[in-house]
Protein backbone atom coordinates (compact mmCIF):
# COMPACT_ATOMS: atom_id res chain seq x y z
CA UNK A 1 117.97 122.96 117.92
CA UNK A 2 115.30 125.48 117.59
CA UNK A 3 112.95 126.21 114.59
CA UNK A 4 111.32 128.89 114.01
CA UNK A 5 107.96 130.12 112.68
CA UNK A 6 107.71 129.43 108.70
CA UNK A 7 109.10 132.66 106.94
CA UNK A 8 110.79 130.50 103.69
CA UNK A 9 110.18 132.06 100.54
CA UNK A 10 108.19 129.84 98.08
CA UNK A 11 111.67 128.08 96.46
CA UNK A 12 112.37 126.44 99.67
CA UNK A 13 108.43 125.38 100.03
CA UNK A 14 108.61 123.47 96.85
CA UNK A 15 111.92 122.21 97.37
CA UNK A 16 110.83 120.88 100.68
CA UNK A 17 107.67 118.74 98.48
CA UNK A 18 110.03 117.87 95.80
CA UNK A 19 112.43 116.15 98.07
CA UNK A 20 108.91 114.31 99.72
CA UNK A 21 107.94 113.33 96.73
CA UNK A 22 110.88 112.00 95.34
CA UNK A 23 111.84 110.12 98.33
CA UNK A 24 108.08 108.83 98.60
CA UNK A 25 107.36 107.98 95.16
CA UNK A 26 110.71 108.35 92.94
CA UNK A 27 110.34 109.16 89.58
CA UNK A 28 106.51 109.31 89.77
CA UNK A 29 107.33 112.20 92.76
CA UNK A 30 109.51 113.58 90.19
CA UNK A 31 106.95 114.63 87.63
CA UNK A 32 104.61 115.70 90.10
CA UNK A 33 106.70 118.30 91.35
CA UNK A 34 105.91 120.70 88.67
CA UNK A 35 102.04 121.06 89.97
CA UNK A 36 102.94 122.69 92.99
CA UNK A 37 100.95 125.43 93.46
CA UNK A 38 101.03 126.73 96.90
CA UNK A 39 102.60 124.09 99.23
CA UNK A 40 102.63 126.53 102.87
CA UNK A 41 100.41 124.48 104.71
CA UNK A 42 102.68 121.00 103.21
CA UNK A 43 105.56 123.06 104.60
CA UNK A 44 104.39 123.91 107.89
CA UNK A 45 103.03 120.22 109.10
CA UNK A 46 106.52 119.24 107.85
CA UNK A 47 108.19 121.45 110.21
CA UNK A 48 105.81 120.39 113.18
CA UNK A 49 106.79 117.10 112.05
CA UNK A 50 110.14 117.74 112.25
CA UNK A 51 110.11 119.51 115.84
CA UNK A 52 108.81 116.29 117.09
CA UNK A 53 111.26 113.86 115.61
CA UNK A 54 114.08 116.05 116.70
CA UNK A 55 112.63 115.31 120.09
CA UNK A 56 112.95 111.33 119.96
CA UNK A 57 111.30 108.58 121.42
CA UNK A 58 108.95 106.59 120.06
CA UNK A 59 105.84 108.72 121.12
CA UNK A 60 107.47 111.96 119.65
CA UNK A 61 108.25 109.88 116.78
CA UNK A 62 104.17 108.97 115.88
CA UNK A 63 103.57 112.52 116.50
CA UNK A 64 105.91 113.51 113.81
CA UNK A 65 104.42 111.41 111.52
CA UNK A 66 100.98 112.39 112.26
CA UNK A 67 102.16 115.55 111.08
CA UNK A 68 103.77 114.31 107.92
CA UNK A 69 100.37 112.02 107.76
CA UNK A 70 98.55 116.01 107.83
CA UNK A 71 101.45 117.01 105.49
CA UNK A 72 100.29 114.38 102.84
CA UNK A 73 96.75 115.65 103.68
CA UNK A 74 97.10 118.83 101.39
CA UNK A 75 98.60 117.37 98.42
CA UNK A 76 95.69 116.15 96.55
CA UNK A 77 94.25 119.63 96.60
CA UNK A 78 97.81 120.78 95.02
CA UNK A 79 97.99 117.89 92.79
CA UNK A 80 93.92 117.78 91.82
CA UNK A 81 94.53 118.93 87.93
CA UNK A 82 97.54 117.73 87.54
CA UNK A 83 98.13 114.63 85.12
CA UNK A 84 101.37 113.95 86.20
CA UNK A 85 100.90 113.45 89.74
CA UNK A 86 97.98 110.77 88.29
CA UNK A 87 100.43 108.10 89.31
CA UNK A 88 100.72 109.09 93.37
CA UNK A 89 97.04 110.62 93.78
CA UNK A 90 95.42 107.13 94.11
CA UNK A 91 97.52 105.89 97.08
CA UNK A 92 97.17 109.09 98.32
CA UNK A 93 94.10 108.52 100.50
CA UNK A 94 95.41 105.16 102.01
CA UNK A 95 98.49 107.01 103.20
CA UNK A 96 96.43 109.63 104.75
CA UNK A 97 94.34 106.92 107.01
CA UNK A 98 97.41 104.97 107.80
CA UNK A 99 99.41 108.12 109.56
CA UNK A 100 95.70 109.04 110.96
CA UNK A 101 95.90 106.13 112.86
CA UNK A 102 98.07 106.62 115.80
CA UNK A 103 97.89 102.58 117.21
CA UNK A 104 98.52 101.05 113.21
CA UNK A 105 101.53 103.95 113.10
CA UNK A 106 102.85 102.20 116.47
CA UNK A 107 102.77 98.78 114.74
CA UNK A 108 103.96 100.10 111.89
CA UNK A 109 107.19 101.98 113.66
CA UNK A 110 107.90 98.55 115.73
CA UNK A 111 107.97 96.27 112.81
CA UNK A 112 109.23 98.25 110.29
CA UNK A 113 111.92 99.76 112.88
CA UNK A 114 112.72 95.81 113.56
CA UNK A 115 113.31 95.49 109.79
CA UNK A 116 114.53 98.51 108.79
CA UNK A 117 115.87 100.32 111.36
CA UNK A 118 119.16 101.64 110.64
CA UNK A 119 117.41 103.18 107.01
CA UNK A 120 114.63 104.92 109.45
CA UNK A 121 116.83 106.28 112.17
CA UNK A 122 119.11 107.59 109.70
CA UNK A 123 115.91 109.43 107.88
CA UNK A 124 114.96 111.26 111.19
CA UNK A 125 118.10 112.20 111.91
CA UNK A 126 118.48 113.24 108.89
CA UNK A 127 115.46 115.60 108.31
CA UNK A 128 116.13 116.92 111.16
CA UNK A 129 119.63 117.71 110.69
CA UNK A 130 118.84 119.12 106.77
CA UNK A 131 115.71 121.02 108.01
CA UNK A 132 117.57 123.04 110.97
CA UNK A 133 120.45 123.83 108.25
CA UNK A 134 117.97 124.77 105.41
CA UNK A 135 118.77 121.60 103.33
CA UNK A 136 115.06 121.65 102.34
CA UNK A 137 114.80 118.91 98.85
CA UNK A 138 117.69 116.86 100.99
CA UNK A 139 114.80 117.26 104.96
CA UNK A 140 112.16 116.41 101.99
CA UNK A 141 113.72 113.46 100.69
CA UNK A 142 114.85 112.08 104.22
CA UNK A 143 110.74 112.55 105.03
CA UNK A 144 109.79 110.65 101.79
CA UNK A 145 112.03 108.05 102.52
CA UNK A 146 110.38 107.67 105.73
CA UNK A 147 107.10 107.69 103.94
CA UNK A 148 108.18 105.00 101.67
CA UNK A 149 109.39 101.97 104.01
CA UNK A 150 106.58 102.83 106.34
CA UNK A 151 103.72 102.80 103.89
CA UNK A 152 104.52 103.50 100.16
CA UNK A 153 105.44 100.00 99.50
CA UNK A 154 102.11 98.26 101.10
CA UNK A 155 99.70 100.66 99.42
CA UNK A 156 97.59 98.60 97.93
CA UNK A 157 97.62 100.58 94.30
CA UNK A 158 101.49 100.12 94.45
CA UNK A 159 101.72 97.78 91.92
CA UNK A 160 100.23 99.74 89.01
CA UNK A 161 103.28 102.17 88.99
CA UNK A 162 106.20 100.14 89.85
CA UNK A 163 109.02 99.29 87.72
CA UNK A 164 111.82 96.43 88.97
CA UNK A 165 114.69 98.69 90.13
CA UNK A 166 118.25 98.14 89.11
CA UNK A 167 119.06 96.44 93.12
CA UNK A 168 116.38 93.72 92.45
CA UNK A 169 117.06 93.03 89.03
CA UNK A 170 120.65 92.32 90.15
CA UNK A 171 119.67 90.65 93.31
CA UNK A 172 117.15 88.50 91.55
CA UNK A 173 119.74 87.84 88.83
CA UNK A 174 122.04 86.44 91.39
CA UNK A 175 119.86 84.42 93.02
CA UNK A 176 118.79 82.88 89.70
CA UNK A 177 122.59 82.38 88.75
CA UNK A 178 123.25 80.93 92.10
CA UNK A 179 120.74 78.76 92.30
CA UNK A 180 120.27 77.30 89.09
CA UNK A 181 123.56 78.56 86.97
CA UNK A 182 124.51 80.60 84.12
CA UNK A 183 121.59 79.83 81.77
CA UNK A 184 118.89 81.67 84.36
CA UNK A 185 119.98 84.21 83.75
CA UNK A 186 118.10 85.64 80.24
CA UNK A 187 114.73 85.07 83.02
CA UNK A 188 115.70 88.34 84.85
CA UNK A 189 114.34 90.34 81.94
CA UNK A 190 110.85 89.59 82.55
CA UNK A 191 110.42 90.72 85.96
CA UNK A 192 107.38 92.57 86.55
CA UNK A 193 108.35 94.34 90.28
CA UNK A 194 110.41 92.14 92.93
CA UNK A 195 110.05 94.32 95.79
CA UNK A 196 108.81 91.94 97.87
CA UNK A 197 112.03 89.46 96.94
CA UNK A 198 114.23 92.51 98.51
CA UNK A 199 112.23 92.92 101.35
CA UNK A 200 112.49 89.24 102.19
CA UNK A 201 116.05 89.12 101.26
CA UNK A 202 116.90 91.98 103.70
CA UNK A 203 114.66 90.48 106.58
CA UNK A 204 116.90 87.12 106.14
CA UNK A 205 120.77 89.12 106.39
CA UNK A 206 119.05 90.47 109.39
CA UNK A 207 118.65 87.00 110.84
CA UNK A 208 121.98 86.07 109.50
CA UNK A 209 123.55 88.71 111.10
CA UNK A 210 122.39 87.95 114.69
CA UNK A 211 124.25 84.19 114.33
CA UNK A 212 123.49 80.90 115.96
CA UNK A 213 121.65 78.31 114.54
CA UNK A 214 118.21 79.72 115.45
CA UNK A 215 118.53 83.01 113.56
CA UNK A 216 120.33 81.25 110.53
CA UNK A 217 117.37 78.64 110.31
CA UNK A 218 114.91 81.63 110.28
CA UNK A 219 117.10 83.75 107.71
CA UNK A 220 116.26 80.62 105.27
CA UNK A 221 112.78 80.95 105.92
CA UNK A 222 112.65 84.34 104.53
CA UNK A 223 114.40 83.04 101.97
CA UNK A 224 112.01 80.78 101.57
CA UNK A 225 109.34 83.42 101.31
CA UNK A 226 111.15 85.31 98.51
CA UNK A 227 111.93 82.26 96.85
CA UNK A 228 108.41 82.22 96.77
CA UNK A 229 107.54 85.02 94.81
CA UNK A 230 110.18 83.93 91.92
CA UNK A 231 107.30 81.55 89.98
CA UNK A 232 104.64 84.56 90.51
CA UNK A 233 107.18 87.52 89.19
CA UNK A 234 107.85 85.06 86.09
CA UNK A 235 104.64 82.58 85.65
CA UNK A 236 104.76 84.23 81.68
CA UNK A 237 108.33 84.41 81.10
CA UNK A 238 109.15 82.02 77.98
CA UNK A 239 113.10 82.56 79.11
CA UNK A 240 112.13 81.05 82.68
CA UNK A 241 110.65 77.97 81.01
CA UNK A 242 111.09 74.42 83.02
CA UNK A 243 113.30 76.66 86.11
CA UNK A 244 110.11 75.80 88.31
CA UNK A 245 109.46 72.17 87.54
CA UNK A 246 110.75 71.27 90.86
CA UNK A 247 110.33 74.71 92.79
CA UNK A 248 107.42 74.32 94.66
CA UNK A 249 109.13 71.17 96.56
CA UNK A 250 112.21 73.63 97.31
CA UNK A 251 109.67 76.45 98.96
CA UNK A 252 108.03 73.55 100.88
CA UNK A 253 110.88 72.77 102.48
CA UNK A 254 111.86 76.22 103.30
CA UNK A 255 108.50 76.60 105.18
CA UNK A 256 108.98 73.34 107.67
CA UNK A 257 111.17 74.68 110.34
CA UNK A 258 112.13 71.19 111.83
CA UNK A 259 113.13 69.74 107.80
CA UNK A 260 115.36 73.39 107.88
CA UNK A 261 117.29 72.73 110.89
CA UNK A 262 117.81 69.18 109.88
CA UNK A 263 118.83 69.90 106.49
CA UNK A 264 120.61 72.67 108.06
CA UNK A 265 122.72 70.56 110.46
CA UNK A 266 123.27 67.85 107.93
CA UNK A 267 124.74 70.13 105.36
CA UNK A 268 126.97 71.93 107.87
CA UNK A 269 128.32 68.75 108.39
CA UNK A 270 129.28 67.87 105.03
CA UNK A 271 129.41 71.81 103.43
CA UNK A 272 130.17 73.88 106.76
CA UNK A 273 132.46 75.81 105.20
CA UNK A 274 130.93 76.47 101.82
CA UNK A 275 127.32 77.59 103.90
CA UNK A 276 129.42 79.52 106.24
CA UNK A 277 130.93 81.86 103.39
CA UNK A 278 128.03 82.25 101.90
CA UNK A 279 125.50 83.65 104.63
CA UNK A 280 128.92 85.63 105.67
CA UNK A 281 129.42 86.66 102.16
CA UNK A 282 125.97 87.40 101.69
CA UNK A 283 125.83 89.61 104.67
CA UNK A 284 129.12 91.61 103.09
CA UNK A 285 127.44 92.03 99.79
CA UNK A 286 124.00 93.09 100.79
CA UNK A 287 125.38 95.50 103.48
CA UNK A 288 127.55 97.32 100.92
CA UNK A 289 124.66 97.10 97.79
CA UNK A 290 126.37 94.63 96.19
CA UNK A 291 123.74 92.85 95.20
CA UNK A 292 124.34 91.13 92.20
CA UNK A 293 126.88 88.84 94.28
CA UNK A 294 124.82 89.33 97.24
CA UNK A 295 122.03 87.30 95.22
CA UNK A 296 124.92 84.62 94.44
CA UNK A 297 125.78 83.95 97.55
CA UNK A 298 121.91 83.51 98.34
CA UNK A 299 121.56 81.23 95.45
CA UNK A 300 124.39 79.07 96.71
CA UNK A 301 122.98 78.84 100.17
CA UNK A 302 119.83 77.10 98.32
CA UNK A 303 121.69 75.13 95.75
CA UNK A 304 123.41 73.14 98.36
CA UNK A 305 120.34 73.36 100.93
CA UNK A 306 117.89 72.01 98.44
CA UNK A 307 118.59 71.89 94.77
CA UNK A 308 121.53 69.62 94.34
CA UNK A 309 119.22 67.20 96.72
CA UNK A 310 116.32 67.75 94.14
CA UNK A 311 118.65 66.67 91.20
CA UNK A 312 120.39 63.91 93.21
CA UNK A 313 116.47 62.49 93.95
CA UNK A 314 115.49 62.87 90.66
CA UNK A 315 118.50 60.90 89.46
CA UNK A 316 117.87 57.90 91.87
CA UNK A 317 114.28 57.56 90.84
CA UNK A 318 115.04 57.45 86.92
């Protein structure tokens, strides 16, 4: 595939940023869009950028985003008196140093390719495959994305513009159900964020999914780790009230690897089946963005794991 020098008239420039933007920073990309002024020299790195992705590898790869990392370089000037790009401007400069970096962009390809892999291949090939047909807003948004898993959600401003999407409020609701029953549910309303609970989520189907013992055990931590963030996401939450009374001795267990695989073991014994379908079923649900029942099945997993043994030691000491 070749590409050749930048002759697109101004539409395609802006359609290029919009698609950035909106896979970058969502709606908050959205209503920056209209503050484009110029966008050439945006346009250009992103077409260096794509050159080098199209070539693969992983050191092609860094180069392409040290172009994209030059790419995000120009927007501030674009965006400087714009109020709605107010939201994005302030991550902006953490971004910039992060794709400067060419060692931290290593680490960050190999972990975050570990993790997310199938979502970042499928963004390269992608923008490359929009790009070479002229698909600017679609190459754009398969950059952003790109943008997004690598960096947008650890900038350390994040928090101030996030909203809980509609996936974690239904995976969160699910794992409340599942865990705890019907009546958690109401405490799904006061989530602040929950991106970290996906993240977590996601990291344990990917240990679920490799099988064996080992890998299952280590899916629980990380659900362990997003059980975690449950008490944080709804410390003020009036509908939540007396959920957590016996939580933190549930994410203590998760975090002893020997007390998982024994619990683990044990419970396979007795519930083999019922665990079975539900890291299986879990799996199934996430994969497809289910995750409502996805959340269920998680919520399950822990109920039997932990919770019922909570209740059951509760009930022997009163």
């Amino acid at each position: 595939m070749t590409f050749s020098c930048v002759t697109a008239a101004n539409v395609d420039v802006v359609e290029t940023i919009e698609g950035v933007l909106i896979g970058a920073f969502a709606d908050h990309g959205v209503a920056a869009v209209k503050c484009i002024q110029d966008g050439e020299e945006t346009f250009q790195e992103i077409e260096e950028s794509v050159k080098e992705l199209s070539k693969g590898g992983v050191t092609n790869i860094v180069n392409g985003l040290s172009h994209i990392g030059q790419a995000l370089e120009h927007l501030p000037e674009e965006f400087k008196d714009c109020q709605s790009a107010e939201a994005i401007l302030d991550d902006f400069k953490y971004l910039v140093e992060e794709f400067k970096n060419p060692k931290q962009l290593v680490v960050h390809v190999g972990y975050e390719i570990l993790w997310y892999g199938r979502s970042i291949y499928k963004d390269i090939t992608g923008a490359v495959a929009n790009f070479g047909e002229g698909h600017f807003k679609d190459a754009g948004v398969n950059v952003g994305d790109i943008i997004h898993i690598l960096l947008v959600q650890k900038a350390v401003n994040r928090p101030q513009y996030t909203i809980p999407t509609a996936e974690v409020e239904q995976l969160v609701e699910g794992i409340l159900v599942g865990t705890f029953g019907g009546d958690a549910k109401a405490a799904v309303e006061c989530l602040e964020d929950g991106e970290q609970i996906i993240v977590d989520i996601e990291k344990a189907i990917n240990e679920f999914e490799q099988g064996g013992v080992t890998h299952v055990v280590e899916g629980l931590k990380f659900i362990g780790e997003a059980l975690e963030e449950l008490p944080v996401e709804l410390q003020e939450c009036e509908a939540a009230e007396g959920l957590f009374d016996d939580f933190q001795h549930i994410i203590d267990e998760f975090k002893n690897p020997t007390e998982l695989a024994v619990h683990f073991a044990k419970e396979i014994l007795w519930h083999g089946k019922t665990i079975t379908k539900d890291v299986k079923n879990a799996q199934t649900h996430f994969n497809a963005k289910e995750f409502e029942p996805a959340g269920e099945d998680i919520g399950a997993i822990v109920k039997i794991l932990f919770v019922d043994k909570v209740t059951t030691f509760i009930k022997d000491q009163f």
